[in-house]
N, C-alpha and C. Protein backbone atom coordinates (compact mmCIF):
# COMPACT_ATOMS: atom_id res chain seq x y z
N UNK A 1 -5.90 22.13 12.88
CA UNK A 1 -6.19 23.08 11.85
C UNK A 1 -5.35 22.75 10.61
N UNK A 2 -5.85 23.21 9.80
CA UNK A 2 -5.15 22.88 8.12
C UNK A 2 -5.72 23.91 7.22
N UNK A 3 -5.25 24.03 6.03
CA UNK A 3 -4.77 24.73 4.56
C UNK A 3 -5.12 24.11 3.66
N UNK A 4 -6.20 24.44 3.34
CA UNK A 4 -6.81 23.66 1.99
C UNK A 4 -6.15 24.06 1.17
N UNK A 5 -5.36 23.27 -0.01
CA UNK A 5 -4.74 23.43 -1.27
C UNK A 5 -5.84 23.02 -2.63
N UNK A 6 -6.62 24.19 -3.03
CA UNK A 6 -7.47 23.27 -4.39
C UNK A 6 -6.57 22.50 -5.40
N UNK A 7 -7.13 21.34 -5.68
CA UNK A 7 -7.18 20.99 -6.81
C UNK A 7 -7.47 20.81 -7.92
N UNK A 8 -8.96 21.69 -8.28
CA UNK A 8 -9.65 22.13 -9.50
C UNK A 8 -8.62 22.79 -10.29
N UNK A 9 -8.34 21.77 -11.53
CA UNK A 9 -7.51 22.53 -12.87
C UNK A 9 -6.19 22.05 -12.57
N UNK A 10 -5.69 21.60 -11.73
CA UNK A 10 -4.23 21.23 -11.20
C UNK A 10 -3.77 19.90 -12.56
N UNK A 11 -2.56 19.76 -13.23
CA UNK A 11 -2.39 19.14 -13.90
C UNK A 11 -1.76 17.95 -13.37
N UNK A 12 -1.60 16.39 -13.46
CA UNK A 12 -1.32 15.52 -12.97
C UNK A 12 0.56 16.04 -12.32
N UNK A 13 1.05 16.53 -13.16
CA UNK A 13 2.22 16.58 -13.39
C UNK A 13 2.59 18.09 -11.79
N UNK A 14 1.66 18.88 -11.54
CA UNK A 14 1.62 19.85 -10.69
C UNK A 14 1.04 19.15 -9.30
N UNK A 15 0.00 18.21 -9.64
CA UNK A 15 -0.07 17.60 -8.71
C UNK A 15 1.15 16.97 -7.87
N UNK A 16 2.11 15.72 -8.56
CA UNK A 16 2.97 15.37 -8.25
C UNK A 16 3.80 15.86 -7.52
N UNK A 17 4.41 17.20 -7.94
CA UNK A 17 4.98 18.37 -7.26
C UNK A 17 4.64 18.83 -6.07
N UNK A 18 3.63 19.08 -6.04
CA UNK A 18 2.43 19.34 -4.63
C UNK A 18 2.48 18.11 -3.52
N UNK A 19 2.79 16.70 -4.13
CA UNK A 19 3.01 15.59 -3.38
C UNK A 19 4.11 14.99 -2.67
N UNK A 20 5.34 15.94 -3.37
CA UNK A 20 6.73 16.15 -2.91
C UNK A 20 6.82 17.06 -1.98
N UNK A 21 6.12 18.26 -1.62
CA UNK A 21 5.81 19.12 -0.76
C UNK A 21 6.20 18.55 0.48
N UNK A 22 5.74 17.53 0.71
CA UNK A 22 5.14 16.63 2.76
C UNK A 22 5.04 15.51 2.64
N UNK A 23 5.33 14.61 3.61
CA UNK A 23 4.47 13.11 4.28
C UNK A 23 2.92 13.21 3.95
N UNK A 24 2.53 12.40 3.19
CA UNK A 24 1.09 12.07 2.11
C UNK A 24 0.74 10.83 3.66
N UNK A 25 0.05 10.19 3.49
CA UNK A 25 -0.96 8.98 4.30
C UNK A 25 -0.25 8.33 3.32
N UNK A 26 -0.33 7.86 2.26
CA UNK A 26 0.51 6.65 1.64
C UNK A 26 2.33 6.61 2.05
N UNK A 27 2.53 8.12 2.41
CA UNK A 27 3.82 7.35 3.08
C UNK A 27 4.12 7.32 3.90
N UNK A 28 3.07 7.27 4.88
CA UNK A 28 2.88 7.05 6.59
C UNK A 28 3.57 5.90 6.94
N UNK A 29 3.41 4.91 5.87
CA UNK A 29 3.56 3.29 6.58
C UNK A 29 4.85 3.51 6.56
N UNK A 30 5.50 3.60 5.13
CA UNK A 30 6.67 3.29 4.67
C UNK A 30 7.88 4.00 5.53
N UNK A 31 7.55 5.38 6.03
CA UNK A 31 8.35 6.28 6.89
C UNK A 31 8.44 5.20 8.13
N UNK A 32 7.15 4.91 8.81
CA UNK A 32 7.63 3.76 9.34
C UNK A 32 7.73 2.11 9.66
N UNK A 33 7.85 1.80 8.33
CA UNK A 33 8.85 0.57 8.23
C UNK A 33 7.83 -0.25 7.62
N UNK A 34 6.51 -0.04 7.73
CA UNK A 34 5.44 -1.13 7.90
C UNK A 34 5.00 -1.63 6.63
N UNK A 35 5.06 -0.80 5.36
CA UNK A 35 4.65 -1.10 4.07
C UNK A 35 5.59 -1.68 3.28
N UNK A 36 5.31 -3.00 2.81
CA UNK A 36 5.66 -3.70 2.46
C UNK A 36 6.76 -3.34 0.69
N UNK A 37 5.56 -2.48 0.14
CA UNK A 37 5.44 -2.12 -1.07
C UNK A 37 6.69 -0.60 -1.23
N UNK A 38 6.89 0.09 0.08
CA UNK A 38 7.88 1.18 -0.38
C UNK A 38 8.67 1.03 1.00
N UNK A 39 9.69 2.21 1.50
CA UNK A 39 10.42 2.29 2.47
C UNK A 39 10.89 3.58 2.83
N UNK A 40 11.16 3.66 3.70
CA UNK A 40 12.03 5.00 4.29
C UNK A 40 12.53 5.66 3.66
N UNK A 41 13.51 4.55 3.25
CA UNK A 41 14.23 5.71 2.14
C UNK A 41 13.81 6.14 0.77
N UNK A 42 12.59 5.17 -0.06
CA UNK A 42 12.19 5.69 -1.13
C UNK A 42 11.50 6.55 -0.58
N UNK A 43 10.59 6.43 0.12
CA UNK A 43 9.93 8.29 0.82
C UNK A 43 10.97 9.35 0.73
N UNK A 44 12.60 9.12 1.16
CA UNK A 44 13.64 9.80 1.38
C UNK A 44 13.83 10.45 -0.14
N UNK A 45 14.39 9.55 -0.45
CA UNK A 45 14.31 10.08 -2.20
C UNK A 45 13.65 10.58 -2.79
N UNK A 46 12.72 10.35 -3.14
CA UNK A 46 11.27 11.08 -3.31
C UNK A 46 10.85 12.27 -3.23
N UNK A 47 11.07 12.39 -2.08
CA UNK A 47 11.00 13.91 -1.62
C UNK A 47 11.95 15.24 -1.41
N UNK A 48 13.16 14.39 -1.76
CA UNK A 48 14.12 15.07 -1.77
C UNK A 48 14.86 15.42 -2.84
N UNK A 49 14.38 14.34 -4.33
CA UNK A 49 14.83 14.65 -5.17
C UNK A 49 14.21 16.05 -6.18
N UNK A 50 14.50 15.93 -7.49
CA UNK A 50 13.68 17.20 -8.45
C UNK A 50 13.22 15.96 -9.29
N UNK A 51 13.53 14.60 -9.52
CA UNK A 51 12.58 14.31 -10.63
C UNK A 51 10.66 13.53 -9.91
N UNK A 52 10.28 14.44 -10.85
CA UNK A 52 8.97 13.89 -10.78
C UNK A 52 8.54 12.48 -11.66
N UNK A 53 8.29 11.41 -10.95
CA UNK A 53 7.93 10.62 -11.28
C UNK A 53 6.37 10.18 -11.22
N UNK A 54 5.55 9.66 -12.11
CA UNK A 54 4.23 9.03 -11.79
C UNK A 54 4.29 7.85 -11.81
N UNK A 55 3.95 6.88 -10.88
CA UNK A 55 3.51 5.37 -10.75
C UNK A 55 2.22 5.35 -11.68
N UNK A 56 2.57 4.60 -12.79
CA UNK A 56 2.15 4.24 -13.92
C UNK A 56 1.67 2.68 -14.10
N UNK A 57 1.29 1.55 -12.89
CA UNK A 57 1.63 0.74 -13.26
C UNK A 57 0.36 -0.34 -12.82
N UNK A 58 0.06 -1.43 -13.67
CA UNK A 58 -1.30 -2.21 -13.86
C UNK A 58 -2.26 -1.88 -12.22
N UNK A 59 -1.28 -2.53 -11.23
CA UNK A 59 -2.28 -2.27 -9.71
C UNK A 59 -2.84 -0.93 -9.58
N UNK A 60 -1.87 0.11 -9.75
CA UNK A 60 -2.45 2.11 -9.62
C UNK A 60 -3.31 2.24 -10.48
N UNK A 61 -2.95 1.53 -11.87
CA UNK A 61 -4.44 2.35 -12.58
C UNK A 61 -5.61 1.85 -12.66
N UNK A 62 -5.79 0.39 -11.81
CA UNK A 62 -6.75 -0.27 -11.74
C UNK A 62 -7.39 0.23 -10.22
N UNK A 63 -6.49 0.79 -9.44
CA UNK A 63 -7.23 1.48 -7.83
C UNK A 63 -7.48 2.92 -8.34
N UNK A 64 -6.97 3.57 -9.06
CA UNK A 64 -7.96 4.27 -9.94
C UNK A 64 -8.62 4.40 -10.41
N UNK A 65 -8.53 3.67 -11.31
CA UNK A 65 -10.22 3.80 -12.11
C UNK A 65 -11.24 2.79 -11.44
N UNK A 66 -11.14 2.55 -10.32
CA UNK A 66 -11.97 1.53 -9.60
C UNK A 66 -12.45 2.22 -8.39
N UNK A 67 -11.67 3.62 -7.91
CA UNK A 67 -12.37 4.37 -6.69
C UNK A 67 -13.42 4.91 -6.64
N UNK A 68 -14.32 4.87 -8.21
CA UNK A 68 -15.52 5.19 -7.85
C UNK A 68 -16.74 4.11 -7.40
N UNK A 69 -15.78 3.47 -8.12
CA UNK A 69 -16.55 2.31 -7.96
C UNK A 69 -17.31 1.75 -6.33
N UNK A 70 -15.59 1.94 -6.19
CA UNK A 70 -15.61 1.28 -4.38
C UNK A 70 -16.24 2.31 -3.68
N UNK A 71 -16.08 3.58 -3.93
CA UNK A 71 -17.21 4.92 -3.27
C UNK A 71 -18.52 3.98 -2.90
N UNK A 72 -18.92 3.84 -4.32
CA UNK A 72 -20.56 3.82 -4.57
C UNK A 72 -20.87 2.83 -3.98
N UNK A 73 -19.85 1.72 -4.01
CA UNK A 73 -20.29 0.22 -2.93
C UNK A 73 -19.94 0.37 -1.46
N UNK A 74 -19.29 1.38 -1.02
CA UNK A 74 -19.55 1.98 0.33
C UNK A 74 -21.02 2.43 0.65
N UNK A 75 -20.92 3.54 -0.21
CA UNK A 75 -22.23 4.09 0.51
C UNK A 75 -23.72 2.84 0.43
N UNK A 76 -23.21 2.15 -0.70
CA UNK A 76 -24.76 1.15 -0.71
C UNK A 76 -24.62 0.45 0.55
N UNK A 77 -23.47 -0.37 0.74
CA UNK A 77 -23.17 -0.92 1.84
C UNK A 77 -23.43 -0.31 3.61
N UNK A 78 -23.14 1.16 3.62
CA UNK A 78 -23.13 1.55 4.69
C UNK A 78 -24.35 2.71 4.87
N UNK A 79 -25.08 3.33 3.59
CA UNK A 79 -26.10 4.35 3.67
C UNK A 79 -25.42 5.18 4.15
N UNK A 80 -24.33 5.36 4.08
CA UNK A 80 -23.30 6.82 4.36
C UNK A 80 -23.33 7.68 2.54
N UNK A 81 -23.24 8.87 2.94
CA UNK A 81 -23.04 9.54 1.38
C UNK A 81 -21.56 10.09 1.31
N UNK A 82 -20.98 10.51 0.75
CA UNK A 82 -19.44 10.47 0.77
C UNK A 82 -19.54 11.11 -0.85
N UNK A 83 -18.40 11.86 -0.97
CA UNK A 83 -18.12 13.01 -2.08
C UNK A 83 -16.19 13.24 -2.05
N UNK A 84 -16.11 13.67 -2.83
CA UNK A 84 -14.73 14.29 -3.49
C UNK A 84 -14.16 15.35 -3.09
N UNK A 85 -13.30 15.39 -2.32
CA UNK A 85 -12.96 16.33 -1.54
C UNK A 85 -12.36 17.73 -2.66
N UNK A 86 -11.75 17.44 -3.49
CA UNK A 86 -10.90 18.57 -4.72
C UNK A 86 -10.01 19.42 -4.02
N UNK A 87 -9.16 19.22 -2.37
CA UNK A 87 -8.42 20.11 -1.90
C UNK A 87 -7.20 19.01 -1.61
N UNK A 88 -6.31 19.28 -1.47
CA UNK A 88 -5.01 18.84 -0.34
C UNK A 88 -4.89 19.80 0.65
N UNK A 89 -4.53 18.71 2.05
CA UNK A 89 -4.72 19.28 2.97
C UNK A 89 -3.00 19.34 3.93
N UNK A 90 -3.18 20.46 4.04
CA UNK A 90 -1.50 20.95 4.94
C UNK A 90 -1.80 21.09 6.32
N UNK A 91 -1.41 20.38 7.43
CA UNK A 91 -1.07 21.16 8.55
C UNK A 91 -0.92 21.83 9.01
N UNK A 92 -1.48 23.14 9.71
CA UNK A 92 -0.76 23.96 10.27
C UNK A 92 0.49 23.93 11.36
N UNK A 93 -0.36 22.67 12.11
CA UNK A 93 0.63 22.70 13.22
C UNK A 93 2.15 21.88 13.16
N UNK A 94 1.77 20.72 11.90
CA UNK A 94 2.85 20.19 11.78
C UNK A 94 2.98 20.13 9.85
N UNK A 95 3.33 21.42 9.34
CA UNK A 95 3.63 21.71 7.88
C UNK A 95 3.42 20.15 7.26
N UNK A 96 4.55 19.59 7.30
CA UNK A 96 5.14 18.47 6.52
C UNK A 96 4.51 17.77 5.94
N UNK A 97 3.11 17.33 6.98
CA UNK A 97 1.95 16.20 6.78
C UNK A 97 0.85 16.87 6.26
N UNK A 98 0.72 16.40 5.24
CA UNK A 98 -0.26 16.97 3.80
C UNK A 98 -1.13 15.32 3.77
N UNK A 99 -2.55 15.60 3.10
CA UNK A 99 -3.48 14.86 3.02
C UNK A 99 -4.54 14.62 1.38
N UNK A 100 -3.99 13.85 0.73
CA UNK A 100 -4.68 14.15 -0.53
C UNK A 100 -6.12 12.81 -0.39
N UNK A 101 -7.00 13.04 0.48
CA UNK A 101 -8.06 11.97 0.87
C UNK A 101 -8.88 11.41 -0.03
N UNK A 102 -9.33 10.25 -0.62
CA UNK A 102 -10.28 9.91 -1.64
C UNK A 102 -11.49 10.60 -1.44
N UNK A 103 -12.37 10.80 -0.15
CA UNK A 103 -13.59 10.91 0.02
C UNK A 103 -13.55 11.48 1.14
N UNK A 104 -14.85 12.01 0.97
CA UNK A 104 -15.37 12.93 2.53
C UNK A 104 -16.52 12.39 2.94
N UNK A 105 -16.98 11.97 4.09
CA UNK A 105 -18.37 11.44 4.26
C UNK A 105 -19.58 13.47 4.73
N UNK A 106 -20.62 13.14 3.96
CA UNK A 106 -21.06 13.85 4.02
C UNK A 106 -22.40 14.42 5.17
N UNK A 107 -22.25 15.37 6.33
CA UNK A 107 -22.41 15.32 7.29
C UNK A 107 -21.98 14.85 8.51
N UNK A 108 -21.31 14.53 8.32
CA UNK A 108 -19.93 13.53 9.43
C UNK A 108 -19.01 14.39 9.55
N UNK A 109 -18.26 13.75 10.46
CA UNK A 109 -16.58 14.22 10.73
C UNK A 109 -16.10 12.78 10.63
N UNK A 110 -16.51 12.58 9.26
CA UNK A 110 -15.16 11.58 8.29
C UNK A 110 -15.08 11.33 7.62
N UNK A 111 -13.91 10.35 7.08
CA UNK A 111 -13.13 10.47 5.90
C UNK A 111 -13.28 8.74 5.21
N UNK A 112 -12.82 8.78 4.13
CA UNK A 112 -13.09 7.21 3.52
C UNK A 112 -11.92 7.30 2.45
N UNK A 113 -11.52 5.83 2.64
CA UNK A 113 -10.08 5.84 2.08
C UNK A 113 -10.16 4.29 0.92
N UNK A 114 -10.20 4.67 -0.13
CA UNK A 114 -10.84 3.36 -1.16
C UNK A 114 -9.54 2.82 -1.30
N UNK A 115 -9.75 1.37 -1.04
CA UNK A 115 -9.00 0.63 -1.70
C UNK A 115 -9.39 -0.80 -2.66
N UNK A 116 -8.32 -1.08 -3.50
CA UNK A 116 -8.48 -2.95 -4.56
C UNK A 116 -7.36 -3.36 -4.19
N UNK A 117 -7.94 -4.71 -4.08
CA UNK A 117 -6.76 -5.51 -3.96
C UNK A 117 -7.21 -6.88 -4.66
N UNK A 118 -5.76 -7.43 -5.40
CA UNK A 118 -6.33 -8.70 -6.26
C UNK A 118 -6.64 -9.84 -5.48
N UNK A 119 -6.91 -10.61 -6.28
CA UNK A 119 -7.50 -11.79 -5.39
C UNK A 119 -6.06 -12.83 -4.84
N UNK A 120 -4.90 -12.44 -4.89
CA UNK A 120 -3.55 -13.30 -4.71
C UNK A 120 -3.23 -12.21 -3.35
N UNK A 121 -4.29 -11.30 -2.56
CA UNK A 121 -3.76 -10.21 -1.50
C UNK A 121 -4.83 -10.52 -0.63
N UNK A 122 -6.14 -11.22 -1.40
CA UNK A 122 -6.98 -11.51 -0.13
C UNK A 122 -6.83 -11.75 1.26
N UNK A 123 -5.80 -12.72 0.85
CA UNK A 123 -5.36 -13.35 2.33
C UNK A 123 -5.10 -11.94 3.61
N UNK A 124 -4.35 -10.59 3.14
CA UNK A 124 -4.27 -10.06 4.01
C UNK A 124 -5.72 -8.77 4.32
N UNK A 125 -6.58 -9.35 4.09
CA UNK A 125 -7.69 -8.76 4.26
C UNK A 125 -8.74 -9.89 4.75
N UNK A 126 -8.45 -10.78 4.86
CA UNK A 126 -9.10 -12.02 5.62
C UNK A 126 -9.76 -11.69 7.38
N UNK A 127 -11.12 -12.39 7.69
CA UNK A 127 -11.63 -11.95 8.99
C UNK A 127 -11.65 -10.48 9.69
N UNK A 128 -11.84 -9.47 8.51
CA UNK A 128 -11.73 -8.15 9.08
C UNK A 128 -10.08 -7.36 9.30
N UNK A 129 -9.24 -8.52 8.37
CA UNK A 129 -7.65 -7.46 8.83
C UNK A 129 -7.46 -6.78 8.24
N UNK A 130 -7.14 -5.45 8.03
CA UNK A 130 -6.67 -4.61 7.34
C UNK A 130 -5.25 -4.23 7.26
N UNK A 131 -3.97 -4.23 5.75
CA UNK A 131 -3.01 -4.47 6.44
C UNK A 131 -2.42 -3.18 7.10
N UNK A 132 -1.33 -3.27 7.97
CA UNK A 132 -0.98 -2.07 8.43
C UNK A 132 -0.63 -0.51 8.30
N UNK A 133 -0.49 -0.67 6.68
CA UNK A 133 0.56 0.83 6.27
C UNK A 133 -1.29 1.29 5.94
N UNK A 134 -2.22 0.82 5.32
CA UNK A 134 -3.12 1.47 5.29
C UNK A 134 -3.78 1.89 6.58
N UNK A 135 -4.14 1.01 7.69
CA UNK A 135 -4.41 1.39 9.10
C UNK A 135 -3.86 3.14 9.25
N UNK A 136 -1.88 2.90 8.92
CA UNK A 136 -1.67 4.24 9.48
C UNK A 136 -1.79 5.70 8.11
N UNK A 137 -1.88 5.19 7.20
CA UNK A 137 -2.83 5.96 6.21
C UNK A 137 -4.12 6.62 6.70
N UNK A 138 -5.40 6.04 7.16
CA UNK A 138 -6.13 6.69 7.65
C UNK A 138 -6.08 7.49 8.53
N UNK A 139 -5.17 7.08 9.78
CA UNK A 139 -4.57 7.70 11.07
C UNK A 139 -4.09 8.99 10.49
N UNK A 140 -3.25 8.99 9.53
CA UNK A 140 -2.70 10.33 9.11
C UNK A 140 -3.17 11.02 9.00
N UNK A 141 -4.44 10.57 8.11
CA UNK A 141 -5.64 11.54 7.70
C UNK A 141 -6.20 12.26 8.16
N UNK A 142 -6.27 11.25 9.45
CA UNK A 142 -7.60 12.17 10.80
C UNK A 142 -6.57 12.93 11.27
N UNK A 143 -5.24 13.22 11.29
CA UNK A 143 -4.24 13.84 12.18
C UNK A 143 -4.03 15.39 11.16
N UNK A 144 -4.52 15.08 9.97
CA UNK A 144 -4.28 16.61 9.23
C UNK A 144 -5.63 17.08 9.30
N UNK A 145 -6.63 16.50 9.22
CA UNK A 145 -7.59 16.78 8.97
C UNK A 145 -8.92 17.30 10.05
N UNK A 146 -8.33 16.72 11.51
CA UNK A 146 -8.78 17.09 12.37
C UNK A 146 -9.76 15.82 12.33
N UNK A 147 -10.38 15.16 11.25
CA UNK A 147 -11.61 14.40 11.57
C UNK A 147 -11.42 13.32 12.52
N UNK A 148 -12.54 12.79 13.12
CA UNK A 148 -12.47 11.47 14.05
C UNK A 148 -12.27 10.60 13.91
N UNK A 149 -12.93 10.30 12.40
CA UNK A 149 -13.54 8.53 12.10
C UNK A 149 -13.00 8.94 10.64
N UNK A 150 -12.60 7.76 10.65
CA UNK A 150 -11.49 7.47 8.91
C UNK A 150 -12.53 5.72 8.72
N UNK A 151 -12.75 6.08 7.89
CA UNK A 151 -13.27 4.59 6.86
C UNK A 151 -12.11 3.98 5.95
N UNK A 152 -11.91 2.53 6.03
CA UNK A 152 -11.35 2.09 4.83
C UNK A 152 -12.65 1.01 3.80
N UNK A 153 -12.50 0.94 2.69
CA UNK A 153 -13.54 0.19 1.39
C UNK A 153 -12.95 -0.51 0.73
N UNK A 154 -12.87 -1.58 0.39
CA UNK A 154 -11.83 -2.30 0.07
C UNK A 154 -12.77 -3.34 -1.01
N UNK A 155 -12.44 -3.41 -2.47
CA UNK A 155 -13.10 -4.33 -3.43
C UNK A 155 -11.81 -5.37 -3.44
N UNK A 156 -11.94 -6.71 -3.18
CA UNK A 156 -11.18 -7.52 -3.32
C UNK A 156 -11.18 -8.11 -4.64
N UNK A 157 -10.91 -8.16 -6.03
CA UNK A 157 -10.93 -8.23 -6.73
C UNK A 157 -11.38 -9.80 -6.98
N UNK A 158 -12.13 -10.22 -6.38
CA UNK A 158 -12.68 -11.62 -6.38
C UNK A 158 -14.39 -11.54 -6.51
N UNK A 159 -14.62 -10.29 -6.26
CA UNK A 159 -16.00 -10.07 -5.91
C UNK A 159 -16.91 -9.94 -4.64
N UNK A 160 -16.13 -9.52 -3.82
CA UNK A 160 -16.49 -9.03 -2.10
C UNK A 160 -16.25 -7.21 -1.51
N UNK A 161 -16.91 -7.03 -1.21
CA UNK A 161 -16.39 -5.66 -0.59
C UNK A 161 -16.45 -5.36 0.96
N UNK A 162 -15.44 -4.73 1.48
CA UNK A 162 -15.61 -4.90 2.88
C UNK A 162 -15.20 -3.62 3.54
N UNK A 163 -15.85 -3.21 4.49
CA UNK A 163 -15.75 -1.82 5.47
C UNK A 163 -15.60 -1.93 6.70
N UNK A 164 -14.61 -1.03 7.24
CA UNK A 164 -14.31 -0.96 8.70
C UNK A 164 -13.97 0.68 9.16
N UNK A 165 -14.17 0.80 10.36
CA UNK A 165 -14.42 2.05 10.57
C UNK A 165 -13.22 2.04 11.45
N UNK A 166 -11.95 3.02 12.39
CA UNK A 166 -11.74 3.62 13.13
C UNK A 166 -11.69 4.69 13.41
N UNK A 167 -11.67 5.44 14.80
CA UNK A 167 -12.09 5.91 15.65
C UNK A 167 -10.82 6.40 16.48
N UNK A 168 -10.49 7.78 16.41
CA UNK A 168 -9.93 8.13 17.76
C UNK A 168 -10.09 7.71 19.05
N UNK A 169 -9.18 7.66 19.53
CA UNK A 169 -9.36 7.38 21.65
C UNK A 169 -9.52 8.36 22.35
């Protein structure tokens, strides 16, 4: 069970705040150990401090303004329909772990998690791998969210797009 938090009207800057709240899916990996890109303790800091910071920087605003993109080449790709969730999602049972999800698949019980990566990262998206801190990104997801099946979408910035599904046990 979970606590929908809207996000209709929320200002980037309130958002942020709201993201300091709990453990997000992006800092699933890093809490443990696996993401390359942050760590334990910047999660530590982070959340413990008062300054709000926004990651401002060429890779974020290009997986931004590119998640619709990768939406729309999901669903062509998979004939799944998928939409915008506009809530964050809280735990009941375990507060801490909050869920701010790209997408909802529509009629399903699941979720879709867009990602870009440049063409110098291919390599770790090669033969179907996905790298790890995102794996437990989705995992998180389905763990606040209750859903089953978490999608990842991935535009490799070379001109390929690729989808993989997991699945609870």
């Amino acid at each position: 069970m979970f606590e929908k938090i809207p996000l209709a009207g929320v200002s980037s800057q309130e958002w942020l705040r709201l993201r300091k709240s709990g453990i997000g899916g992006s800092d699933a990996g890093a809490v443990c150990g696996v993401n390359p890109y942050s760590s334990a303790m910047k999660v530590f800091r982070d959340k413990t401090s008062t300054e709000v910071e926004e990651l401002n920087n060429e890779a974020v605003r290009i997986g931004h303004d590119l998640e619709d993109y990768v939406a729309a080449r999901f669903m062509e790709a998979t004939g799944l329909k998928v939409r915008k969730s506009n809530f964050m999602y809280r735990s009941k049972e375990h507060p801490f772990m909050i869920a701010d999800v790209d997408r909802l698949v529509v009629g399903g019980d699941a979720g879709l998690e867009c990602k870009t990566a440049s063409a110098y990262n291919a390599d770790k998206w090669a033969d179907g791998n996905i790298p790890l801190h995102y794996i437990m990104q989705c995992y998180h997801y389905m763990a606040v969210t209750g859903r089953r099946t978490w999608y990842i979408a991935a535009v490799i910035r070379k001109g390929s797009i690729s989808a993989m599904r997991y699945r609870k046990q």
